[in-house]
Protein backbone atom coordinates (compact mmCIF):
# COMPACT_ATOMS: atom_id res chain seq x y z
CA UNK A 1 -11.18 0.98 17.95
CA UNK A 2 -8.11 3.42 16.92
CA UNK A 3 -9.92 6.42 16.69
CA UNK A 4 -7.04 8.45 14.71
CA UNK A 5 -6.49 6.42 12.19
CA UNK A 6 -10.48 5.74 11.35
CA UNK A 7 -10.98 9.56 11.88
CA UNK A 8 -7.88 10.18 9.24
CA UNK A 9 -9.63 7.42 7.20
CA UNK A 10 -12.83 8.65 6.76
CA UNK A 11 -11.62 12.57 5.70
CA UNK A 12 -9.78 11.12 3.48
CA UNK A 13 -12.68 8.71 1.58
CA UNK A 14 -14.65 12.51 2.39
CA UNK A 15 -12.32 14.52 0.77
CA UNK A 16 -11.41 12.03 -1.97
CA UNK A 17 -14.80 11.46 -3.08
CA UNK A 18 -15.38 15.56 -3.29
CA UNK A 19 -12.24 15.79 -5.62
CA UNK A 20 -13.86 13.25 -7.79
CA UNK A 21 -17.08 13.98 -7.99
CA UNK A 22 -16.38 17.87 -8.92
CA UNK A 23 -13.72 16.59 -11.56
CA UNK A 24 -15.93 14.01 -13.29
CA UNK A 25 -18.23 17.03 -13.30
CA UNK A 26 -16.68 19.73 -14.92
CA UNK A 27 -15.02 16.95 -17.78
CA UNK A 28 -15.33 18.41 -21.29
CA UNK A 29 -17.89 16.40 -23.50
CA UNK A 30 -15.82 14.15 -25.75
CA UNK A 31 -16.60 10.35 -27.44
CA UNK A 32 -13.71 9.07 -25.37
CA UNK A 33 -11.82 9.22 -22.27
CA UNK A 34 -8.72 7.10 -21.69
CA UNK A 35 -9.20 5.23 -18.43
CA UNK A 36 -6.13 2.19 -18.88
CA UNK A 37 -2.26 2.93 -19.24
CA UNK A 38 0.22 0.29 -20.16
CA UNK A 39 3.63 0.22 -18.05
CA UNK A 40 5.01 2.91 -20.83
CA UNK A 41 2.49 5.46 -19.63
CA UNK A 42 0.17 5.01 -22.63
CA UNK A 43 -3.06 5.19 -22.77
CA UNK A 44 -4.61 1.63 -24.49
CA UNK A 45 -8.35 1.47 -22.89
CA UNK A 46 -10.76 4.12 -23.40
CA UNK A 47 -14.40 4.43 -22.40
CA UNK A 48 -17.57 6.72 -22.12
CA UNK A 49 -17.90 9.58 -19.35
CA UNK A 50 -19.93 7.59 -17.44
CA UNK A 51 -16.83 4.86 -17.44
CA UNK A 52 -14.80 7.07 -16.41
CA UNK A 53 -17.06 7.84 -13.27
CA UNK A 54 -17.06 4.23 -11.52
CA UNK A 55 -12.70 4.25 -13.08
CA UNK A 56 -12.48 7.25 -10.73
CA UNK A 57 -15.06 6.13 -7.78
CA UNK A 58 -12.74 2.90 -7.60
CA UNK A 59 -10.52 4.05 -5.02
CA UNK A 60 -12.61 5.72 -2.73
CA UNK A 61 -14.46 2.63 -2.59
CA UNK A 62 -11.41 0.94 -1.85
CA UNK A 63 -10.39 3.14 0.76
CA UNK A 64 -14.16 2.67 2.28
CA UNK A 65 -13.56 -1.21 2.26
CA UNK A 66 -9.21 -0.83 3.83
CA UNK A 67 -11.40 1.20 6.48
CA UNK A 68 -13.58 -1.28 7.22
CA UNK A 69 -11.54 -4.14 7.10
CA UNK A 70 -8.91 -2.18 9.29
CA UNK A 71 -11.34 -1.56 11.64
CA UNK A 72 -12.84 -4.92 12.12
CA UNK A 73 -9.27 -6.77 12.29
CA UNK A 74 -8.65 -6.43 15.80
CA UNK A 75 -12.17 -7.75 17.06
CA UNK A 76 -11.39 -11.00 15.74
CA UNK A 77 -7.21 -11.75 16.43
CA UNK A 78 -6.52 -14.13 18.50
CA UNK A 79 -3.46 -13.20 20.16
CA UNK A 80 -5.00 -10.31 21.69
CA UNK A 81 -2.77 -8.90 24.22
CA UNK A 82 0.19 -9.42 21.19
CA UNK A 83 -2.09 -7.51 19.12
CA UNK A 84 -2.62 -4.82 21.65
CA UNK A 85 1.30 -3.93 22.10
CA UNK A 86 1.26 -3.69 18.60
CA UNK A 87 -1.19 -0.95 17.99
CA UNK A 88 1.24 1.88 17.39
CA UNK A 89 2.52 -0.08 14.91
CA UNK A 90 -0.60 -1.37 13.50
CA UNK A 91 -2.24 2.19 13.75
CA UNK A 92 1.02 3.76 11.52
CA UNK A 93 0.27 1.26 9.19
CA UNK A 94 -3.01 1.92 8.69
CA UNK A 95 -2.38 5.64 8.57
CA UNK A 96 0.62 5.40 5.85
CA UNK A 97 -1.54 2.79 3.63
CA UNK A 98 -4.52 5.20 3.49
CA UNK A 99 -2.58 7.75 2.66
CA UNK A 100 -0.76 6.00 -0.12
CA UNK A 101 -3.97 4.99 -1.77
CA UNK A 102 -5.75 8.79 -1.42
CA UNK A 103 -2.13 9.81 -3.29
CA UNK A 104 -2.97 7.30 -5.92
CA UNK A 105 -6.54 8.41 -6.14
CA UNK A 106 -5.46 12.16 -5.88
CA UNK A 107 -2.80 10.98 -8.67
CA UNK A 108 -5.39 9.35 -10.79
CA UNK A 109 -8.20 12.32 -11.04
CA UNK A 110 -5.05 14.80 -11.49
CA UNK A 111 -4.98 13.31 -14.85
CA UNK A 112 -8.81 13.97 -15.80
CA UNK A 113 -8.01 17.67 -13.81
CA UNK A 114 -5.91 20.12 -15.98
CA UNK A 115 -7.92 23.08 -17.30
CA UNK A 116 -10.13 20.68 -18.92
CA UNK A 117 -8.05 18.71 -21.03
CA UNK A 118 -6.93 14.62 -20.70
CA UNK A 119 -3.88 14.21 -19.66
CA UNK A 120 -2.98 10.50 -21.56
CA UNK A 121 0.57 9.95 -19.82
CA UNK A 122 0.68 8.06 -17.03
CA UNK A 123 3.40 9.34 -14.36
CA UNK A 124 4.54 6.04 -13.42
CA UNK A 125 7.83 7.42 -11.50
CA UNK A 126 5.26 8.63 -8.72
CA UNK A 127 3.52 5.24 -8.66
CA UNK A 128 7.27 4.23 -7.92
CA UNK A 129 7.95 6.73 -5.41
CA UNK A 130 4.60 6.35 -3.46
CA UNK A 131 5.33 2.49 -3.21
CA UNK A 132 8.95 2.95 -1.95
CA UNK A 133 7.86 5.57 0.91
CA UNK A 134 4.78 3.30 1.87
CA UNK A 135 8.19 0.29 1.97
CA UNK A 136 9.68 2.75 3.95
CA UNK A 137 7.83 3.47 6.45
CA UNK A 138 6.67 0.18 7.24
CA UNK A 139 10.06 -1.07 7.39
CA UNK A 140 10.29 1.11 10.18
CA UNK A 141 7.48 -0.02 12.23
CA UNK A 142 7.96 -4.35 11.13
CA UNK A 143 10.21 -4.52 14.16
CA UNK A 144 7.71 -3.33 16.57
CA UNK A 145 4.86 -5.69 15.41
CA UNK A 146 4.81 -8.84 17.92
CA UNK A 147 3.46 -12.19 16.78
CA UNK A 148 0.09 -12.44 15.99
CA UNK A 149 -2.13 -14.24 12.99
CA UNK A 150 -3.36 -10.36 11.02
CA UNK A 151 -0.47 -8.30 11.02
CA UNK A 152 2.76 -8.72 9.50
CA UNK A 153 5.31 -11.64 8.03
CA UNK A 154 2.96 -14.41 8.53
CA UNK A 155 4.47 -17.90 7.70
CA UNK A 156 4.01 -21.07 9.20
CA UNK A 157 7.23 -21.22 11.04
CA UNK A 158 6.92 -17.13 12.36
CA UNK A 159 4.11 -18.34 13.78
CA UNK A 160 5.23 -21.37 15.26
CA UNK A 161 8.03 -19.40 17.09
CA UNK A 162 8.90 -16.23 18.28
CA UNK A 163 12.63 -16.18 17.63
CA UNK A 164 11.68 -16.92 13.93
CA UNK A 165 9.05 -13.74 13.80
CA UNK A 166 11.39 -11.55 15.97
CA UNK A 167 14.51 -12.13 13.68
CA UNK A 168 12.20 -12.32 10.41
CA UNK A 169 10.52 -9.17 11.12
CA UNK A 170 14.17 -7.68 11.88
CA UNK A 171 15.42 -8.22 8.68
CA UNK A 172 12.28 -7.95 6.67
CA UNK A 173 12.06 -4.52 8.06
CA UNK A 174 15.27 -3.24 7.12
CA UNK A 175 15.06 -4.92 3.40
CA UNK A 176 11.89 -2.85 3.17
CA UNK A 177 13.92 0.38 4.15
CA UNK A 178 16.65 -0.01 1.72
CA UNK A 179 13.68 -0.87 -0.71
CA UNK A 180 11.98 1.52 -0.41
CA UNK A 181 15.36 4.60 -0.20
CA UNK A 182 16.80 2.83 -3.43
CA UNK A 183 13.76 2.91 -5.14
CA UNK A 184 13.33 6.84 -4.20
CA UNK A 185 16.43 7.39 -6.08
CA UNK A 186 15.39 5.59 -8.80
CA UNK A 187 12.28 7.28 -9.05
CA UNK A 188 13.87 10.47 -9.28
CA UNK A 189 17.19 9.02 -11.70
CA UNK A 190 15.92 5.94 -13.38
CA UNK A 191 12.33 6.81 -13.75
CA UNK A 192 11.39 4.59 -16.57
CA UNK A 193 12.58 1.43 -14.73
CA UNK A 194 11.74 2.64 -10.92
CA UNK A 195 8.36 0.66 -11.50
CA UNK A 196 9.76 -2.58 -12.12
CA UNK A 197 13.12 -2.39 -9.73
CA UNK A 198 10.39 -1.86 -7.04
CA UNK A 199 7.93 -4.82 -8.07
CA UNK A 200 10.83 -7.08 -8.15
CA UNK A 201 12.38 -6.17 -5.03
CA UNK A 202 9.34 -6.62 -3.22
CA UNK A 203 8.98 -9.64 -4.75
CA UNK A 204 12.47 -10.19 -3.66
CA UNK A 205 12.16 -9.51 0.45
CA UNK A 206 9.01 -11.90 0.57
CA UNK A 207 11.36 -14.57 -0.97
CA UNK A 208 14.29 -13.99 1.35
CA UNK A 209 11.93 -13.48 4.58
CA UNK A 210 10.12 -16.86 3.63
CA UNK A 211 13.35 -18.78 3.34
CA UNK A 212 14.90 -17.00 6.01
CA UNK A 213 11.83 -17.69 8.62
CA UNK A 214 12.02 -21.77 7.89
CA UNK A 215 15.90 -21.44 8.55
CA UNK A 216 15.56 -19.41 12.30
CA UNK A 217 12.59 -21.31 12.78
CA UNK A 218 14.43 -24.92 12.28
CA UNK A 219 16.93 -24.00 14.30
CA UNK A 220 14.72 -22.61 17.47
CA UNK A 221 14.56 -25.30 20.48
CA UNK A 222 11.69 -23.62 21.33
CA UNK A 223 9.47 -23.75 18.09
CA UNK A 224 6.43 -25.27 18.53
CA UNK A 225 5.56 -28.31 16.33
């Protein structure tokens, strides 16, 4: 088991679930909360306190279910010894995505947590922001990750050869970087489009990495069939 990452896993579900608890607490008694934003930052769903409770308990139950299902994964890959020289990579992975989603949940009861009053705008340029750094640092790391069936750019031809994952994971990992550094800017310059530059450019690198997988991949002598 990677004990850092679980240890960094469960203070944050700890520390999370504190911050949430003591905020749904001390929320003023009104008819209404707003618990839904639309991609302007509006609030269009509503819903009683007690709503807003299991709105605000969904995160740390994710986090308790990324724990466990980060925990488990390496118990069950096949390509063990693959697996194993990828820890450090796997391990940053897990650290950076658990701390992306406590940001979100942090992000989230923030809005429930000024001096009593409801905040109804959503911030959407840090939802931008927080998905470009999580690109960005796993851009950094996709190079490291060798072939294996859990972890990283998994297509049928990656996993029928190694020059296809090597060369895949090469460039997915640098169109993740200059995802996630463009859409930083944009965050802080274009915030009201960040959002959707960053959903399509995701969108974007899994296209390119499939396509460009099948092409290495046909071209490998070595490719198993």
């Amino acid at each position: 088991m990677s004990r850092k990452p679980f240890i960094f896993s469960l203070l944050c579900i700890l520390g999370l679930a504190l911050f949430t608890l003591m905020t749904w607490i001390n929320l003023p008694e009104l008819e209404q909360y707003p618990i839904h934003w639309n991609a302007k930052g509006e609030a269009d769903g509503f819903a009683s306190k007690t709503g807003v409770f299991w709105v605000l308990m969904i995160i740390p139950i994710n986090q308790i279910f990324i724990t466990a299902v980060c925990w488990f994964i390496p118990s069950i890959e096949p390509l063990r010894e693959n697996f194993e020289q990828s820890r450090s990579a796997y391990n940053i992975i897990w650290t950076v995505l658990m701390a992306f989603v406590t940001a979100a949940g942090v992000m989230i009861v923030l809005m429930y947590h000024d001096g009593g009053s409801i905040l109804t705008e959503a911030p959407l340029k840090w939802v931008a922001g927080g998905l470009s750094l999580l690109f960005l640092f796993i851009g950094n790391v996709m190079g490291k990750v060798r072939q294996n069936f859990l972890l990283g750019i998994r297509t049928p031809w990656t996993l029928s050869s190694e020059l296809s994952w090597e060369k895949t994971h090469r460039l997915g990992g640098r169109l993740f970087v200059i995802t996630g550094v463009v859409g930083i800017l944009m965050a802080i310059l274009l915030p009201n489009i960040a959002v959707y530059f960053v959903i399509t450019a995701l969108l974007g690198v899994v296209a390119v990495s499939f396509v460009y997988s099948y092409l290495v991949w046909k071209d490998d002598p070595n490719k198993r069939q």
